[in-house]
Protein backbone atom coordinates (compact mmCIF):
# COMPACT_ATOMS: atom_id res chain seq x y z
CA UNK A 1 22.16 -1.35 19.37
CA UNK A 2 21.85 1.89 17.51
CA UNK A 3 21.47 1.59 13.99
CA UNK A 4 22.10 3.53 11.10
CA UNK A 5 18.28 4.27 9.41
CA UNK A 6 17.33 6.08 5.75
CA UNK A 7 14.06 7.29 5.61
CA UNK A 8 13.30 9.10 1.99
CA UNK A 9 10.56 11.40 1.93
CA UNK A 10 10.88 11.60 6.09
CA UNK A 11 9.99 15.48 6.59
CA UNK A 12 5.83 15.08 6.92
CA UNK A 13 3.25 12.60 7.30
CA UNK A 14 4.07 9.10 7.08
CA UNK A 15 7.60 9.44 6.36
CA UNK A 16 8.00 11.72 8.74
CA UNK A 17 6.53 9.25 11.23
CA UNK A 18 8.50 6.56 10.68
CA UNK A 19 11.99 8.61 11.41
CA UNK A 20 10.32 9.81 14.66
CA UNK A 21 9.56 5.72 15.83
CA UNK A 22 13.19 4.84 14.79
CA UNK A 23 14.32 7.89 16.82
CA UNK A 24 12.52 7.04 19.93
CA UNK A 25 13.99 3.43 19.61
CA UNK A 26 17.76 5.18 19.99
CA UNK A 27 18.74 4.45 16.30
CA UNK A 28 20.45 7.30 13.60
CA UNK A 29 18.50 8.18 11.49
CA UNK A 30 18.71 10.31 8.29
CA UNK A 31 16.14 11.52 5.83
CA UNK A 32 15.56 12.55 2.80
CA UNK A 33 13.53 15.23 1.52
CA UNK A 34 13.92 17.76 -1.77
CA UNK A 35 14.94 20.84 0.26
CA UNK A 36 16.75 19.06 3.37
CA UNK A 37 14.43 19.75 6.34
CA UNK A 38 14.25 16.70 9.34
CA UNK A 39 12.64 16.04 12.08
CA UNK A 40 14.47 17.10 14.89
CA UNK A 41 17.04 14.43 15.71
CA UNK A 42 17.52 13.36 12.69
CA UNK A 43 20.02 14.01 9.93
CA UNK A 44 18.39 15.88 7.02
CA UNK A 45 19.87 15.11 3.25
CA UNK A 46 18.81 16.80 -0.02
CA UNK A 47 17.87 13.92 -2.20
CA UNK A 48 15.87 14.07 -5.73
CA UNK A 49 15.36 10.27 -6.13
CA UNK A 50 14.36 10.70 -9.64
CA UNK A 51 18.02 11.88 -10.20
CA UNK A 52 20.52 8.87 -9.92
CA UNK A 53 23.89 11.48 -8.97
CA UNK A 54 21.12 13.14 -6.41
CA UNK A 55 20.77 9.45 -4.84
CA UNK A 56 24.82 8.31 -4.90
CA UNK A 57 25.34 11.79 -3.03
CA UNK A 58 22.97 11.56 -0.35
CA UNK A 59 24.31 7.60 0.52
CA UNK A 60 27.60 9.09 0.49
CA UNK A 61 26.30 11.92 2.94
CA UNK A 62 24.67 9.28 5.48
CA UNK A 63 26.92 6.84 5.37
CA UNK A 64 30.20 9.40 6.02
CA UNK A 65 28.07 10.80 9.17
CA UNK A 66 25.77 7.11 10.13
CA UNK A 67 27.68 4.70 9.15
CA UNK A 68 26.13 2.06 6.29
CA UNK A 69 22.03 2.18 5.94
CA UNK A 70 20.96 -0.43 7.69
CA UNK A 71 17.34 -0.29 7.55
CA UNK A 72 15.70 1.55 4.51
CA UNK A 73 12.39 2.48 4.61
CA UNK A 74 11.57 4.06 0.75
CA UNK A 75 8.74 5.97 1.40
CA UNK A 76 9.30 9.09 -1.02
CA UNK A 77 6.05 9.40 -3.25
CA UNK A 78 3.76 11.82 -5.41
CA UNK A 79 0.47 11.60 -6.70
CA UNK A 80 -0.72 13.00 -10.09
CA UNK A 81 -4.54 12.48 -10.18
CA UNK A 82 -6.25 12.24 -12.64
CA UNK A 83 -8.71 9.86 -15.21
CA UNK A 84 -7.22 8.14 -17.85
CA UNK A 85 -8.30 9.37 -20.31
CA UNK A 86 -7.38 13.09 -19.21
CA UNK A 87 -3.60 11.44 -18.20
CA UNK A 88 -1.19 13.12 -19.73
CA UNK A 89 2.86 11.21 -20.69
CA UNK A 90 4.49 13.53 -17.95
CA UNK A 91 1.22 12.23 -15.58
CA UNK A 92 2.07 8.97 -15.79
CA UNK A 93 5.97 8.75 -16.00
CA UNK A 94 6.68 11.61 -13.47
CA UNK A 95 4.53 8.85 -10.94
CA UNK A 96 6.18 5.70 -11.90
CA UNK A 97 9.61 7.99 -11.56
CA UNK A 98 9.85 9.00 -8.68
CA UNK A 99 7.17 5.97 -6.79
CA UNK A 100 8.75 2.98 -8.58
CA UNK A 101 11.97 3.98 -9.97
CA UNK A 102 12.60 5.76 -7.28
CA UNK A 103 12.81 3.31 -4.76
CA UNK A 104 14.23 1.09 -7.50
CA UNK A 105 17.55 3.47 -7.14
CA UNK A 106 17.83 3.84 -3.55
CA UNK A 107 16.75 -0.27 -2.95
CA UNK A 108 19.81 -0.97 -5.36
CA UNK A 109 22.13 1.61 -3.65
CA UNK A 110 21.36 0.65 -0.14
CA UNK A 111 22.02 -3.14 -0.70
CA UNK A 112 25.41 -2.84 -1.86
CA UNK A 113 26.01 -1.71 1.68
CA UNK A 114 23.88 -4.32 2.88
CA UNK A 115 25.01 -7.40 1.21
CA UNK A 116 28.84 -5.64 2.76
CA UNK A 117 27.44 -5.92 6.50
CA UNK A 118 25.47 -9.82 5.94
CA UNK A 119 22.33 -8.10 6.99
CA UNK A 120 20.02 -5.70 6.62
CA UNK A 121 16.40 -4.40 6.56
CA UNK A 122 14.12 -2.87 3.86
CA UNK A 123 10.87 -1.60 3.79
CA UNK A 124 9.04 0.04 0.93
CA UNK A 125 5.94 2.07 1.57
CA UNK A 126 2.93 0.72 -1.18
CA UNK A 127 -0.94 2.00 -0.76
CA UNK A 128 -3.78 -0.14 -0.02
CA UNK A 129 -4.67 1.35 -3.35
CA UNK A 130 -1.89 -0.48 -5.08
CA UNK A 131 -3.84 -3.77 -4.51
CA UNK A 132 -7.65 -2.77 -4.35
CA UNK A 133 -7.09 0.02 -6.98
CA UNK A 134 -8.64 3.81 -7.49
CA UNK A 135 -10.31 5.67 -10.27
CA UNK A 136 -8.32 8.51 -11.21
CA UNK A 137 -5.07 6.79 -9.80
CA UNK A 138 -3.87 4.88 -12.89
CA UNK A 139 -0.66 5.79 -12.51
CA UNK A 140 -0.53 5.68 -8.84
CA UNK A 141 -1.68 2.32 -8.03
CA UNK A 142 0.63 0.84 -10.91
CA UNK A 143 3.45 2.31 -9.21
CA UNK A 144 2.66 0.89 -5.49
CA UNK A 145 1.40 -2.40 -7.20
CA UNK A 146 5.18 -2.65 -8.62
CA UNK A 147 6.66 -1.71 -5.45
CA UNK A 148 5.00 -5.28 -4.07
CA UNK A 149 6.85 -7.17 -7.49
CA UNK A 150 9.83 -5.67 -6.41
CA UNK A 151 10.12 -6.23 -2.79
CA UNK A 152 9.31 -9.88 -3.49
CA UNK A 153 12.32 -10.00 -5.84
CA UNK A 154 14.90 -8.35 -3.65
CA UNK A 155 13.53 -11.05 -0.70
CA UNK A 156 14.98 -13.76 -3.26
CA UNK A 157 17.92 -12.17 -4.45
CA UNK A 158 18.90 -10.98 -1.11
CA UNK A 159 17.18 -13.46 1.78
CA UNK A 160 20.74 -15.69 2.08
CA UNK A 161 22.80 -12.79 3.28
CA UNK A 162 19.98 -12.15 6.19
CA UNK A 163 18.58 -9.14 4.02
CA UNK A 164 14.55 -8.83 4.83
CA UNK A 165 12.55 -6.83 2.51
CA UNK A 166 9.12 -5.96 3.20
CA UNK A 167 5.90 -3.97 2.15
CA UNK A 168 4.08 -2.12 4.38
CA UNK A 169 0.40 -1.20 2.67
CA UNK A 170 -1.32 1.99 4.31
CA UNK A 171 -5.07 2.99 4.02
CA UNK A 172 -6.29 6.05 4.28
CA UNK A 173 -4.16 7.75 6.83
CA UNK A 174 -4.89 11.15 8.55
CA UNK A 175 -2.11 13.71 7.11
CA UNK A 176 -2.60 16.90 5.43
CA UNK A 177 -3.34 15.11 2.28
CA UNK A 178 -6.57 13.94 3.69
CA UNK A 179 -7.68 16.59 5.79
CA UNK A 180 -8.30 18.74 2.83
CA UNK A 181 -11.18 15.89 1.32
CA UNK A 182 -14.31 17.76 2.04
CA UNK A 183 -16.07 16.30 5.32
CA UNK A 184 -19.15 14.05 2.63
CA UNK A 185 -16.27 12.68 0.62
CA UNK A 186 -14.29 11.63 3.98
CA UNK A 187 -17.36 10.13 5.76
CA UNK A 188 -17.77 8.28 2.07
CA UNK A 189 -14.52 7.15 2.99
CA UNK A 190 -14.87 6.04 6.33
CA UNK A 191 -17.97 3.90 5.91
CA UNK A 192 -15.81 2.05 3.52
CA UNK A 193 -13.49 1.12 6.53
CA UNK A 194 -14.25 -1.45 8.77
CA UNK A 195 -12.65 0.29 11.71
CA UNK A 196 -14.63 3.15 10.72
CA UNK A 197 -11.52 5.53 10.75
CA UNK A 198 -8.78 6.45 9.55
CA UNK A 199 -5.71 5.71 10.44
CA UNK A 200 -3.03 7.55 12.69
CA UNK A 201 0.55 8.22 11.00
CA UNK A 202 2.18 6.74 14.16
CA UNK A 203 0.03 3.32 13.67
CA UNK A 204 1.88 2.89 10.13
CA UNK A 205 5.00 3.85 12.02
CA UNK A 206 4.94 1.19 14.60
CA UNK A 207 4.48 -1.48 11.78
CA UNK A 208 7.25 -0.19 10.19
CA UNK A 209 9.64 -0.18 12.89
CA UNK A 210 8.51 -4.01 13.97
CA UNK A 211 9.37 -5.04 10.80
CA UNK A 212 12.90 -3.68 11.09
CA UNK A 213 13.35 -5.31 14.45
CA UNK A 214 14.86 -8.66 15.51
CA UNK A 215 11.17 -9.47 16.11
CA UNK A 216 10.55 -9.84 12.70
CA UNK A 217 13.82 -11.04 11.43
CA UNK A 218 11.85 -14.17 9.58
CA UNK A 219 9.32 -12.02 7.83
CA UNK A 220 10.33 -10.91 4.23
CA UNK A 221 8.83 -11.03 1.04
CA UNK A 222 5.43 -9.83 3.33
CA UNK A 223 2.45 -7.01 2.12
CA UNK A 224 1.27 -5.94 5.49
CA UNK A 225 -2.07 -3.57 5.34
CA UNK A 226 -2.37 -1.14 7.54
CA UNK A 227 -5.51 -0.49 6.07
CA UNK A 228 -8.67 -0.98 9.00
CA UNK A 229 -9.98 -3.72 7.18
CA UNK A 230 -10.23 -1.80 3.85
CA UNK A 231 -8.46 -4.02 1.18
CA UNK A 232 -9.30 -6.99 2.91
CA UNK A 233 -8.03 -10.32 0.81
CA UNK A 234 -6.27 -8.20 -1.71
């Protein structure tokens, strides 16, 4: 049965990925992205998910042309890098913003719909760095820590009305993010990794999707790494 599917941050990489799997398995899907571009297939909505209106208006959008979301994956992220001590306010609050808060609004706005239909699925993208932490990523790794606090919360709130909500956990991942590391610092990397690689956007993908399938329907409140071996026991 095709289903309606919100992917936020879905025009590159991981996100990007993930609307591609649903796709393929004959669902709608829509993403989000700051100037509107999509995969091909898939419904394209402008969405700022540090802005609240931004957020109401791109539900609205989907769910005149999909139908209600019923699988949200919040994948929409930044990165501000930097050490502590050199973090500036805007650093560290533009991060939590848009990582945490961000998928704080569209979480919220999605289960109303949810809790309408008795079901639903939602998956929140964290970082293996989120539980094994990162110099320089203070703010990051606080952010995807909190996403793990607050997909454990909505599996409470919202388990009795067949809601799952789940945390998916990449590693390093190859995406145009990584390939600019210079070659020492990436093979630094990889000898860190069990599997001795990184990992392919479409691996991440197929996790995700699983999770949203009847497959999985008793799995919630779940980190899953998809890490090669990197965070092992954290």
């Amino acid at each position: 049965m095709s289903r309606s599917v919100l992917v936020t941050g879905g025009n590159r990489g991981i996100g990007r990925a993930i609307a591609v799997a649903f796709l393929a398995a004959g669902d709608k899907v829509a993403v989000t992205t700051r100037n509107g571009e999509a995969p091909e297939g898939a419904l394209g909505v402008r969405c700022d998910v540090t802005d609240p209106d931004s957020v109401e208006a791109a539900f609205a959008e989907v769910e005149e042309k999909h139908g209600p979301v019923e699988v949200l994956v919040a994948n929409a992220g930044i990165t501000r890098d930097t050490l502590l001590l050199r973090m500036s306010e805007d650093d560290w609050s533009s991060v939590i913003d848009t990582n945490l808060t961000g998928t704080f609004r569209v979480a919220k706005r999605a289960a109303k719909g949810m809790l309408r239909l008795r079901r639903g699925r939602i998956v929140l993208i964290s970082s293996v760095v989120g539980l094994l932490g990162s110099a320089g990523q203070v703010n990051y790794a606080a952010s995807k820590a909190g996403l793990v606090g607050m997909a454990r919360s909505l599996a409470r709130e919202l388990g009795s009305r067949s809601i799952t909500t789940n945390v998916v956990a990449p590693g390093f991942v190859e995406t145009e993010m990584t390939a600019v590391l210079p070659e020492e610092k990436q093979a630094e990397y990889k000898a860190q990794i069990p599997l001795g690689r990184y990992a392919d956007v479409d691996e991440v993908a197929a996790v995700v999707r699983w999770l949203a399938s009847d497959e999985a329907a008793y799995i919630t409140g779940a980190v899953i790494p998809v890490d090669g071996g990197l965070g092992m026991g954290h």
